[in-house]
C-alpha atoms as a PDB file:
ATOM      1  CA  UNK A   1      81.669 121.154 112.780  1.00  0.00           C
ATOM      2  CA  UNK A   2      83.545 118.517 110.551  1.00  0.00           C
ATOM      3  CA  UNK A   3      85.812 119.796 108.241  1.00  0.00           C
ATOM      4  CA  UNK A   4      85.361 118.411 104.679  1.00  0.00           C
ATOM      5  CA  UNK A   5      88.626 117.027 103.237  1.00  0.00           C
ATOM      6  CA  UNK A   6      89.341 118.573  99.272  1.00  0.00           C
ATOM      7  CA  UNK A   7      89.584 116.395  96.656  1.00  0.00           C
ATOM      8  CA  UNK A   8      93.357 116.663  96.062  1.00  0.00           C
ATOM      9  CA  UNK A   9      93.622 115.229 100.104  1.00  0.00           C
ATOM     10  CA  UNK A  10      91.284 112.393  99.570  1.00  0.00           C
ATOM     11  CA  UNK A  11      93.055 111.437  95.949  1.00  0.00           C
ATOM     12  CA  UNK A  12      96.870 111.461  98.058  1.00  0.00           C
ATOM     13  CA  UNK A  13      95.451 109.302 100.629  1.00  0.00           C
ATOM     14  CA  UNK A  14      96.227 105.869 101.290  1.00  0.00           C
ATOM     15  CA  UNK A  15      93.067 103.878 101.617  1.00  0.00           C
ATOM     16  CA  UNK A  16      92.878 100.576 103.938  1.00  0.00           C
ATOM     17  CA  UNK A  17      92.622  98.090 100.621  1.00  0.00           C
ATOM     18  CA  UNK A  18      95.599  99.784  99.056  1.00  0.00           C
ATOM     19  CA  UNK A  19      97.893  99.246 102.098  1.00  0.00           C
ATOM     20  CA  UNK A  20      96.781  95.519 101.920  1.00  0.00           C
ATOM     21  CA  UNK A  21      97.397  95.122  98.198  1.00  0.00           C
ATOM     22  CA  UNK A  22     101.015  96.844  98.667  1.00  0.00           C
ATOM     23  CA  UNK A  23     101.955  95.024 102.030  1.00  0.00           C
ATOM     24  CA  UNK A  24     101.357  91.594 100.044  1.00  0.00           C
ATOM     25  CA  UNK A  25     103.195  93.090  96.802  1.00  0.00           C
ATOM     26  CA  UNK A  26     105.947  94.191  99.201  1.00  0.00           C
ATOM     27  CA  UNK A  27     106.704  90.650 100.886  1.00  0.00           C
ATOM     28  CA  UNK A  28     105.547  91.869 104.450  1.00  0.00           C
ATOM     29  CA  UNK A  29     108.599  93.927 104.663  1.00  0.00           C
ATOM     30  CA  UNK A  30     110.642  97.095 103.824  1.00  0.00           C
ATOM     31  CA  UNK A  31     111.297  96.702 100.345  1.00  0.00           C
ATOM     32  CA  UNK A  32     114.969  98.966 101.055  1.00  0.00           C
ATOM     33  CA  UNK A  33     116.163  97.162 103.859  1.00  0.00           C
ATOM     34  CA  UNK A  34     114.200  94.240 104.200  1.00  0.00           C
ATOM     35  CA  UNK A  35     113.174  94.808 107.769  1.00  0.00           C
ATOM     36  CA  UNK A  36     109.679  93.528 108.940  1.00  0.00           C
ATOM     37  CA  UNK A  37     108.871  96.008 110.887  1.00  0.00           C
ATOM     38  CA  UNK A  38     107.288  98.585 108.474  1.00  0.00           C
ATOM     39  CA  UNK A  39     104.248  99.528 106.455  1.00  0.00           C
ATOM     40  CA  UNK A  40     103.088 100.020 103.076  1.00  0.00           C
ATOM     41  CA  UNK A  41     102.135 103.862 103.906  1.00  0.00           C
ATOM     42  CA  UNK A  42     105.202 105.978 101.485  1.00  0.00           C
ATOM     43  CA  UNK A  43     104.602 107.213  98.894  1.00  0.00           C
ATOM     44  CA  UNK A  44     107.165 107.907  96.077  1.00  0.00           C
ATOM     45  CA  UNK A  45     106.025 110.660  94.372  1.00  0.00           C
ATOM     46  CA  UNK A  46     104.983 112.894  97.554  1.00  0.00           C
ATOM     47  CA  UNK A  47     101.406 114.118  98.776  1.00  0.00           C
ATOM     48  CA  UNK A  48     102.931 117.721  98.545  1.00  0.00           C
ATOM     49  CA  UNK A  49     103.621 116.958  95.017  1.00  0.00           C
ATOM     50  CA  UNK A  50     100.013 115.494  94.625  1.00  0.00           C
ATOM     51  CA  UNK A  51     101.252 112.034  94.473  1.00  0.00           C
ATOM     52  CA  UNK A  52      98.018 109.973  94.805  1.00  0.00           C
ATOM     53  CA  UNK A  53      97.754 107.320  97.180  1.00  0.00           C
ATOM     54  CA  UNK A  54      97.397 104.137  94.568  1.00  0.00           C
ATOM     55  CA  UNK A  55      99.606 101.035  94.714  1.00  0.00           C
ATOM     56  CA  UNK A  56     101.962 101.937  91.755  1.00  0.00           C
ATOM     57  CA  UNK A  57     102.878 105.233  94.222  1.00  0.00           C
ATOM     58  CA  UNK A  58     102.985 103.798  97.581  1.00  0.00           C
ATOM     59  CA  UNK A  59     105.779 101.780  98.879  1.00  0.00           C
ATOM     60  CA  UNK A  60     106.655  99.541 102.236  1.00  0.00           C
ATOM     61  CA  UNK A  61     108.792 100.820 104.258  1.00  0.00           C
ATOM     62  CA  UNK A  62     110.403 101.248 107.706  1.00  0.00           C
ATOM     63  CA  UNK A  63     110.818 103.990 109.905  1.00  0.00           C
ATOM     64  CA  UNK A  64     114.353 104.612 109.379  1.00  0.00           C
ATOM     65  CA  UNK A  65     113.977 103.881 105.441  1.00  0.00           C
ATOM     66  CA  UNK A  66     110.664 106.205 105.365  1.00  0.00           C
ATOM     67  CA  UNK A  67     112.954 109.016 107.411  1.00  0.00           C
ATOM     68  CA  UNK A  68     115.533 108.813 104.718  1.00  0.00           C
ATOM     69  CA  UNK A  69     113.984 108.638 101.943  1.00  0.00           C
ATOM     70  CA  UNK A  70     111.828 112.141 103.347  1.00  0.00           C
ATOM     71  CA  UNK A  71     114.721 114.086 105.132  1.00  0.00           C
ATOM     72  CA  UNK A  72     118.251 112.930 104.273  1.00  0.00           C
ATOM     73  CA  UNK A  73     120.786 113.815 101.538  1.00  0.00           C
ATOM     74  CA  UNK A  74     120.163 109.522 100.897  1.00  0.00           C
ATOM     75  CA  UNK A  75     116.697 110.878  99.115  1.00  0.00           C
ATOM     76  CA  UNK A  76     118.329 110.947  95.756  1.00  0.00           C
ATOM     77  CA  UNK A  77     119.538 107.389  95.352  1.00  0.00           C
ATOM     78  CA  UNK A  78     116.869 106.176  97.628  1.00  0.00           C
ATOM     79  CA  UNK A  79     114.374 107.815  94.758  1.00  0.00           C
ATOM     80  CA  UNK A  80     116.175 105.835  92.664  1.00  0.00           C
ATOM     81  CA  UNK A  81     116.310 102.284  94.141  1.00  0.00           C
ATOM     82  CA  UNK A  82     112.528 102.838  94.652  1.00  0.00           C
ATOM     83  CA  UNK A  83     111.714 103.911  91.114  1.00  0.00           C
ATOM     84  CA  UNK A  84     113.557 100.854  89.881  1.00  0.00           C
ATOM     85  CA  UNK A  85     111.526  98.308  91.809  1.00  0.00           C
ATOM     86  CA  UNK A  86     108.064 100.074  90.845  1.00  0.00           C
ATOM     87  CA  UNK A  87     109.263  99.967  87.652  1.00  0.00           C
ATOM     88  CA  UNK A  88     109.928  95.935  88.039  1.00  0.00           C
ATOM     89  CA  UNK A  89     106.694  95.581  89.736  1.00  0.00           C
ATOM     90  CA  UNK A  90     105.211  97.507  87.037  1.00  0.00           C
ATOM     91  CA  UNK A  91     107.122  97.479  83.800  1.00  0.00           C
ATOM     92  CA  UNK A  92     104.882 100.528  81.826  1.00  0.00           C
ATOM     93  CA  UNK A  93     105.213 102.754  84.835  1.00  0.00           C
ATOM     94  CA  UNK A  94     103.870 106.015  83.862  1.00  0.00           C
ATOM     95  CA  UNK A  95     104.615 108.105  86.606  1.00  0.00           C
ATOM     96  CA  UNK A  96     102.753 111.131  85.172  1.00  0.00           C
ATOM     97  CA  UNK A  97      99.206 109.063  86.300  1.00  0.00           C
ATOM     98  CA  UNK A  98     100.605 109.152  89.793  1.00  0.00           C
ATOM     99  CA  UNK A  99     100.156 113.129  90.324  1.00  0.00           C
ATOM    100  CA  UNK A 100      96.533 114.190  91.082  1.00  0.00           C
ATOM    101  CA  UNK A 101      95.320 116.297  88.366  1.00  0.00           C
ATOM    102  CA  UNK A 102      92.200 118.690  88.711  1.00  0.00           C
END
């Protein structure tokens, strides 16, 4: 039997044509560190905080970048340096739309 995925899972996911439209926003490369070797799959406001999985919340990053930004005392500042380039990216930045709402 499949399980069915809720609403709130599907919303936080990262579909295939958003990863494509942030990997070309992102210049093909961590947008922290610069490093090639990374992908468009982080999001900045989190899935456990219902951050939906659309281009203005999802970021490119690399494995080391992704692991700070998630698990280090960095996350703070690294919050920071990402909300200022979404925010360049996309100057009326409402990051309210960016939490999935029942």
């Amino acid at each position: 039997m499949q399980k069915r995925s809720s609403r709130r899972a599907k919303a936080c996911d990262i579909s295939t044509k958003t990863k494509n439209t942030v990997w070309e926003r992102d210049g093909h490369r961590c947008i922290l560190c610069g490093n090639p070797q990374a992908m468009p799959n982080a999001h900045f406001i989190p899935r456990s905080h219902g951050g939906l999985g659309v281009e203005q919340n999802v970021v490119t990053l690399c494995r080391d970048c992704h692991n700070a930004l998630d698990n280090s005392t960095q996350r703070p500042a690294l919050i920071e340096d990402v909300r200022h380039y979404l925010k360049k990216c996309y100057p009326n930045l409402d990051e309210s739309k960016l939490i999935y709402k029942r």
